[in-house]
Protein backbone atom coordinates (compact mmCIF):
# COMPACT_ATOMS: atom_id res chain seq x y z
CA UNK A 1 10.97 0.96 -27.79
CA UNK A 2 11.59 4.72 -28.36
CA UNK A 3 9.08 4.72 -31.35
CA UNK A 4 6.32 4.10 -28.75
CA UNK A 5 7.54 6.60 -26.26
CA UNK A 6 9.30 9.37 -28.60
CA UNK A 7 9.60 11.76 -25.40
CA UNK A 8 11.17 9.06 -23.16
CA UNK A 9 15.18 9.65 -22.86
CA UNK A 10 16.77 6.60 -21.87
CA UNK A 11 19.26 4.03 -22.64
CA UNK A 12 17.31 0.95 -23.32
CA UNK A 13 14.03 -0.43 -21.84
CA UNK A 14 11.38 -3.12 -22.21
CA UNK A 15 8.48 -2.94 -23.99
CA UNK A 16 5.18 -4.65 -22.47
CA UNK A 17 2.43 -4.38 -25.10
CA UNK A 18 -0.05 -6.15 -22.81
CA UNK A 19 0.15 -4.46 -19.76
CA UNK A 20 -3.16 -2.85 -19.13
CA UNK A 21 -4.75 -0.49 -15.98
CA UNK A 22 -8.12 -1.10 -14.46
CA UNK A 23 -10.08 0.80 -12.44
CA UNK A 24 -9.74 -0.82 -9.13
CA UNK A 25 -12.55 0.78 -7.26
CA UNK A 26 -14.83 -1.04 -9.49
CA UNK A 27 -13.15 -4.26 -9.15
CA UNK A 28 -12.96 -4.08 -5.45
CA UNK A 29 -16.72 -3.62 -5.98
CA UNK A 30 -16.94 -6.03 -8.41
CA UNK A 31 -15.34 -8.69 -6.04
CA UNK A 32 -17.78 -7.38 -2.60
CA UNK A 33 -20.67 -8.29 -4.92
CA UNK A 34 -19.48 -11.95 -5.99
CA UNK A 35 -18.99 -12.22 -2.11
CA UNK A 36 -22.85 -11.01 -0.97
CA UNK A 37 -24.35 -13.25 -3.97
CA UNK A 38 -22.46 -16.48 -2.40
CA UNK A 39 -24.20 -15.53 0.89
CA UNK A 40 -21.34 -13.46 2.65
CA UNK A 41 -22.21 -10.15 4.35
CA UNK A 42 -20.02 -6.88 3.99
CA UNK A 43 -20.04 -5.06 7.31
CA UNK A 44 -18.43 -1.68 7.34
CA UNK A 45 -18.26 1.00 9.93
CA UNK A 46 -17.22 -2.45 12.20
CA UNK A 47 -14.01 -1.34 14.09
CA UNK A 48 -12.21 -4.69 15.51
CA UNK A 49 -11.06 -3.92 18.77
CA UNK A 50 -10.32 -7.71 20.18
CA UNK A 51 -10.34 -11.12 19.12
CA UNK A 52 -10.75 -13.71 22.25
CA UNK A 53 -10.58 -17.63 21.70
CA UNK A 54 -13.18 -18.63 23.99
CA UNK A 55 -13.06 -22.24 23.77
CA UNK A 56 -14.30 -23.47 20.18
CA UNK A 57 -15.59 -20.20 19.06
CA UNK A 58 -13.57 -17.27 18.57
CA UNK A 59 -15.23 -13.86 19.55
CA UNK A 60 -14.95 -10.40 18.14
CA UNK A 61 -15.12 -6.76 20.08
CA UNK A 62 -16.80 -4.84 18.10
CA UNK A 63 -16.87 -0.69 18.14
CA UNK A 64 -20.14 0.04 15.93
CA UNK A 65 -23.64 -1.17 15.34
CA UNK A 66 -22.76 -4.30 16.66
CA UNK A 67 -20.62 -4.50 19.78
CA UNK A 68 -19.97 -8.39 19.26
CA UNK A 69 -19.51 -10.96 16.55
CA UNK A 70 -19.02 -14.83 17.59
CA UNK A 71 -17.21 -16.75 14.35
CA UNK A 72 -15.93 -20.51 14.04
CA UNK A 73 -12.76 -19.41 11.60
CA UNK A 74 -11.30 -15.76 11.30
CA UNK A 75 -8.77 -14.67 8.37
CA UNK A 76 -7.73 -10.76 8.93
CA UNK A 77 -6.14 -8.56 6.06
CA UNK A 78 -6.49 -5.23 7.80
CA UNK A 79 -3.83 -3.06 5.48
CA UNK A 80 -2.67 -0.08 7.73
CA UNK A 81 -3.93 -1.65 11.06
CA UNK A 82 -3.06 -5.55 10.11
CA UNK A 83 -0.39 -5.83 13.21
CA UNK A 84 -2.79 -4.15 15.59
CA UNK A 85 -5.60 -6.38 14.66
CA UNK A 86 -2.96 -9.21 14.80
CA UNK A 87 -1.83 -8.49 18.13
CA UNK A 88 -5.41 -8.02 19.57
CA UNK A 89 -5.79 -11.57 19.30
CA UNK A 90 -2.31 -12.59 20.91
CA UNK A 91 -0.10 -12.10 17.36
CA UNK A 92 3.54 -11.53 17.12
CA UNK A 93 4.57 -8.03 17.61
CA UNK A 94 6.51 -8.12 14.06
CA UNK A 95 6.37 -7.03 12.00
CA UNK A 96 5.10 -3.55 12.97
CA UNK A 97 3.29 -1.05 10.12
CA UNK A 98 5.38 1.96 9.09
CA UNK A 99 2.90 4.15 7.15
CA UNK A 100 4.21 6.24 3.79
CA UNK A 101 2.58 8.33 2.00
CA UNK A 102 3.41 8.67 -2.18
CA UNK A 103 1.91 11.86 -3.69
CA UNK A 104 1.40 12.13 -7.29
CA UNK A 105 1.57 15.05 -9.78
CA UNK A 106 -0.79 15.22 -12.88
CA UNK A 107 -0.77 16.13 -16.25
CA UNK A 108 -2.44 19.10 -17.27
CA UNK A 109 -5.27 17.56 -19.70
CA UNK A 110 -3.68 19.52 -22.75
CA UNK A 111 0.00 17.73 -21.73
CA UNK A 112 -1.31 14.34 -21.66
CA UNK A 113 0.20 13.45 -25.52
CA UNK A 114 3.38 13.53 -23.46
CA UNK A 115 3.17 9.85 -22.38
CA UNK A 116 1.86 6.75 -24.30
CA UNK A 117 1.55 4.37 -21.28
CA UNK A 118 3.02 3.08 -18.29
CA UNK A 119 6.49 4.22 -18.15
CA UNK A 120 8.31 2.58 -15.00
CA UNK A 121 11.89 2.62 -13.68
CA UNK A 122 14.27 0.26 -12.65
CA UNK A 123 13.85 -0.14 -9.14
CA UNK A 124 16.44 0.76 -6.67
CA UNK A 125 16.80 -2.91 -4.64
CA UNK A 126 17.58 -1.22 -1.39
CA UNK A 127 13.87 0.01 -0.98
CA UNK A 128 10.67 -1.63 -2.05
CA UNK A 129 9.54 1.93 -3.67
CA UNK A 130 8.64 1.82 -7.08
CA UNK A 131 10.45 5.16 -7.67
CA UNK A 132 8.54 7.89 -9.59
CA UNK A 133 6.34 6.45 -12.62
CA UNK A 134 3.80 7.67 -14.90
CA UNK A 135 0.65 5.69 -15.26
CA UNK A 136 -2.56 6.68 -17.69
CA UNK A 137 -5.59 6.21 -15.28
CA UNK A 138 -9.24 5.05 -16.72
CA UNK A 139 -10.41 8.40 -16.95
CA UNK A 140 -7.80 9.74 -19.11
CA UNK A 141 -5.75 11.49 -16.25
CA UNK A 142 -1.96 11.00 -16.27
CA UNK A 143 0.02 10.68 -13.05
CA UNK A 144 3.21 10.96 -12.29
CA UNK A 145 5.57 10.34 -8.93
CA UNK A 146 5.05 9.05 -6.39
CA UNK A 147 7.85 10.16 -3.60
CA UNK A 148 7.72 8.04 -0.18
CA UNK A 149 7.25 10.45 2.96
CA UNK A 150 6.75 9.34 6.48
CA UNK A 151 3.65 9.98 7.39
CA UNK A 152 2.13 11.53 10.54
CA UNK A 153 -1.17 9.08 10.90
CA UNK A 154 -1.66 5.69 9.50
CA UNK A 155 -4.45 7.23 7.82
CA UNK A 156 -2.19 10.25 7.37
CA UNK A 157 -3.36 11.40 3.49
CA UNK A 158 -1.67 15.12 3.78
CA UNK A 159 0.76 16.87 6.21
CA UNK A 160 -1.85 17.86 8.42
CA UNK A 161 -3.31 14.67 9.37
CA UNK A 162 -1.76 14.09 12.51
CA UNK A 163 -2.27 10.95 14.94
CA UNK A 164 -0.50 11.48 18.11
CA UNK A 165 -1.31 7.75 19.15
CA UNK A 166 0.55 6.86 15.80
CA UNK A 167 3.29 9.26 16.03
CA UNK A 168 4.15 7.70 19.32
CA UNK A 169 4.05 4.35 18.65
CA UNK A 170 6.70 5.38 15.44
CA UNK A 171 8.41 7.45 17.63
CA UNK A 172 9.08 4.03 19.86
CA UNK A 173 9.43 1.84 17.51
CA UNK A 174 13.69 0.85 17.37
CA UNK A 175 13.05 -0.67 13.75
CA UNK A 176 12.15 3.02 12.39
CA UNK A 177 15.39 4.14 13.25
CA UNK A 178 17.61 1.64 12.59
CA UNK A 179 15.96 2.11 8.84
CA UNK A 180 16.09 5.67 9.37
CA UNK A 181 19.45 6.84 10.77
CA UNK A 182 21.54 5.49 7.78
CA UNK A 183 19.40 6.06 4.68
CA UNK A 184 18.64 10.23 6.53
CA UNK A 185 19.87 12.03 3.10
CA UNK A 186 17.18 9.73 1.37
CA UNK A 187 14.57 10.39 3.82
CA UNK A 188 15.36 14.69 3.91
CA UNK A 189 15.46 14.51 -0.01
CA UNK A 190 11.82 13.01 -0.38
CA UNK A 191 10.57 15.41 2.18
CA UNK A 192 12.16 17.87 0.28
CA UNK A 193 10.34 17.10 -3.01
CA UNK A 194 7.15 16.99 -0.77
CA UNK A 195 7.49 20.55 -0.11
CA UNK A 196 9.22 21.74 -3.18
CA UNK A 197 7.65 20.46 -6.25
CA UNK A 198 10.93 21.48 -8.85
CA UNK A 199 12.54 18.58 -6.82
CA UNK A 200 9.90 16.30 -7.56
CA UNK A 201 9.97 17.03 -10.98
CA UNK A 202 13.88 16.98 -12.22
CA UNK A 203 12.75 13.22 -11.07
CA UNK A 204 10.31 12.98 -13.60
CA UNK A 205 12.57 14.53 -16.71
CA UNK A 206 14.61 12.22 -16.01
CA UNK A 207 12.46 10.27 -17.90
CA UNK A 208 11.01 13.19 -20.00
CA UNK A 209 12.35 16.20 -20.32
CA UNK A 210 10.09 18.28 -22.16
CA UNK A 211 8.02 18.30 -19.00
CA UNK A 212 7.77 21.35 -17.40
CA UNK A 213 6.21 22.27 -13.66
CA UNK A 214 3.59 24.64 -15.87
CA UNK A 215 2.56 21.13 -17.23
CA UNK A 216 1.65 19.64 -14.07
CA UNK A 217 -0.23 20.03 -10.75
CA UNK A 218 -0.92 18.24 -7.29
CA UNK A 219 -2.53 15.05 -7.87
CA UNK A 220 -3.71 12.36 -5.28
CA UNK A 221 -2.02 10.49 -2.41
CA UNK A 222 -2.12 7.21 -1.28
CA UNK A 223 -0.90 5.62 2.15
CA UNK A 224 1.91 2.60 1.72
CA UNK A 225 1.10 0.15 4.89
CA UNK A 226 4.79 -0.82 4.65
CA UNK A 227 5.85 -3.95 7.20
CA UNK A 228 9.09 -3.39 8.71
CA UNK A 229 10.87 -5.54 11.52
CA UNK A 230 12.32 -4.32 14.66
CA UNK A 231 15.81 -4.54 13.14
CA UNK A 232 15.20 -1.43 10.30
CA UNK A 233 14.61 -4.40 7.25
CA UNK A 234 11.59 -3.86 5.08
CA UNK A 235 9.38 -6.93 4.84
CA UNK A 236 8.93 -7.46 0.91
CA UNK A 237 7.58 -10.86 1.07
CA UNK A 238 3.98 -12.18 2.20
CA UNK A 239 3.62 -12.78 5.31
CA UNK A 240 0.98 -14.31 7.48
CA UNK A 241 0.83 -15.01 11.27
CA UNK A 242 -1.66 -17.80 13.89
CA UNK A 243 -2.21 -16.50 17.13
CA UNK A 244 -4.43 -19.61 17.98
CA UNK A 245 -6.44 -22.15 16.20
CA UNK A 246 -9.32 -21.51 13.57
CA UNK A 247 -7.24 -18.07 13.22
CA UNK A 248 -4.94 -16.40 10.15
CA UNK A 249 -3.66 -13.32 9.62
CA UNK A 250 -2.39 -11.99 6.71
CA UNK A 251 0.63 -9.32 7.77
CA UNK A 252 2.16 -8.26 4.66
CA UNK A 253 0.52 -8.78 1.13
CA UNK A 254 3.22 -5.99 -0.72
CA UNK A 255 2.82 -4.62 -4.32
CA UNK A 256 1.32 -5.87 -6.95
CA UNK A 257 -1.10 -7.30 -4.32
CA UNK A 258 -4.21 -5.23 -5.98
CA UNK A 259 -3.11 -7.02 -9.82
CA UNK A 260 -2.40 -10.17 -7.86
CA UNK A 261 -5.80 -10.35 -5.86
CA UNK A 262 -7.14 -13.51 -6.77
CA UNK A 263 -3.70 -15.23 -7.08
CA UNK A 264 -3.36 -14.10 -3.41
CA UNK A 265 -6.54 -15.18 -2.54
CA UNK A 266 -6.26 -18.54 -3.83
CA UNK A 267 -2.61 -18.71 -1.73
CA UNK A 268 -4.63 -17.17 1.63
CA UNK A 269 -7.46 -19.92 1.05
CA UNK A 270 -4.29 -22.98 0.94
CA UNK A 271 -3.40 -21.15 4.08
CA UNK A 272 -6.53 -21.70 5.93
CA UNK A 273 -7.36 -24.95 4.98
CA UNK A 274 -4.08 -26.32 5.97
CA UNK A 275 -4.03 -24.26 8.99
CA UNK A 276 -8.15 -24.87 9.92
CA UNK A 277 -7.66 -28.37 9.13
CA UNK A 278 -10.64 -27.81 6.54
């Protein structure tokens, strides 16, 4: 309704009066914690290098502390590296992770009267990108964008992280380009807002146009592990793969997979009982 967001220009919209934002740091805490007290244990700094069915057991090469881990059942949901850890253990080669990074602007703290609450877009159908957004964080911060760049690393945060391992593997990879070649001018054009932040925001007065690039400044970025297949399509659906028995992997879990957590977890846990025979 334009009462709630006087400074929005647009044509007509919906209004969601219950949508809310969390802080999801907290919750992925929050959710690590139920785990430990019903007698899990959370082992980081564990990098999975191989998973081997040896007979009834299935065993995991470890790089860290440990160097081995022997389990009965394995489920893997490894984001950014979920094909690699797939294919380790004898998974289908598709799809393969395309990483993208989105980088936000912010609202200067004395701009921040400029938006009520999360103000989405209609998305375009042809990509699963949100399109630029504003959304109010916990601590009061406002950001805006975020664009969709190619990125150089799958844990490639700014231009300058560069993983020549990864950059090969995109490089080879004929699903890239067959996304690629014919959407170029969209690719150039978010590359171009990258580097050029006037770009970036014309997007966002689209939506408001009393914003002004003295109003806003670099914000965060986040890495999109985005599932393509080797004939250029985007993967938008969930997708899970079973290299052998008393194994799952999840390959794809897109957005709103973080506000649909425990919906998704109840839909990975019919998975592996149906697939562990449990």
């Amino acid at each position: 309704k334009q009462w709630y967001q006087r400074r929005v220009a647009i044509t007509a919209g919906i209004h969601s009066p219950n949508t809310g934002i969390v802080d999801w740091k907290r919750v992925a805490c929050a959710y690590g914690d139920d785990f430990e007290k019903g007698g899990g244990t959370i082992l980081t700094q564990h990098e999975v290098t191989k998973i081997k069915d040896v007979g009834r057991e299935l065993r995991l090469d470890i790089k860290g502390p440990s160097s081995r881990i022997i389990a009965k059942h394995v489920i893997t949901c490894a984001g950014l590296h979920s094909d690699r850890v797939a294919q380790s253990a004898g998974g289908k080669t598709s799809p393969a992770i395309v990483p993208f990074r989105g980088e936000y602007l912010e609202l200067r703290a004395d701009k921040r009267y400029l938006v009520n609450g999360n103000i989405y877009p209609v998305p375009n159908p042809k990509f699963p990108f949100l399109g630029v957004h504003f959304t109010p964080r916990m601590d009061g911060a406002i950001w805006a964008g975020p664009n969709a760049v190619l990125a150089g690393a799958r844990e490639g945060y700014s231009w300058g992280d560069i993983n020549p391992k990864d950059l090969v593997e995109m490089a080879t990879f004929s699903g890239l380009w067959k996304l690629a070649l014919p959407n170029l001018s969209y690719g150039l054009k978010e590359i171009a807002k990258s580097a050029l932040l006037p770009l970036q925001i014309a997007d966002l007065q689209r939506f408001i146009p009393a914003i002004s690039a003295a109003d806003l400044v670099r914000g965060n970025t986040g890495v999109r592990a985005m599932a393509m297949a080797s004939d250029g399509s985007l993967v938008d659906d969930f997708t899970f793969d079973q290299s052998c028995h008393g194994m799952l992997h999840v390959r794809n879990a897109p957005s709103p997979a973080a506000t649909s957590s425990l919906a998704i977890a109840d839909l990975v846990v019919e998975r592996a009982a149906e697939q562990f025979g449990l």
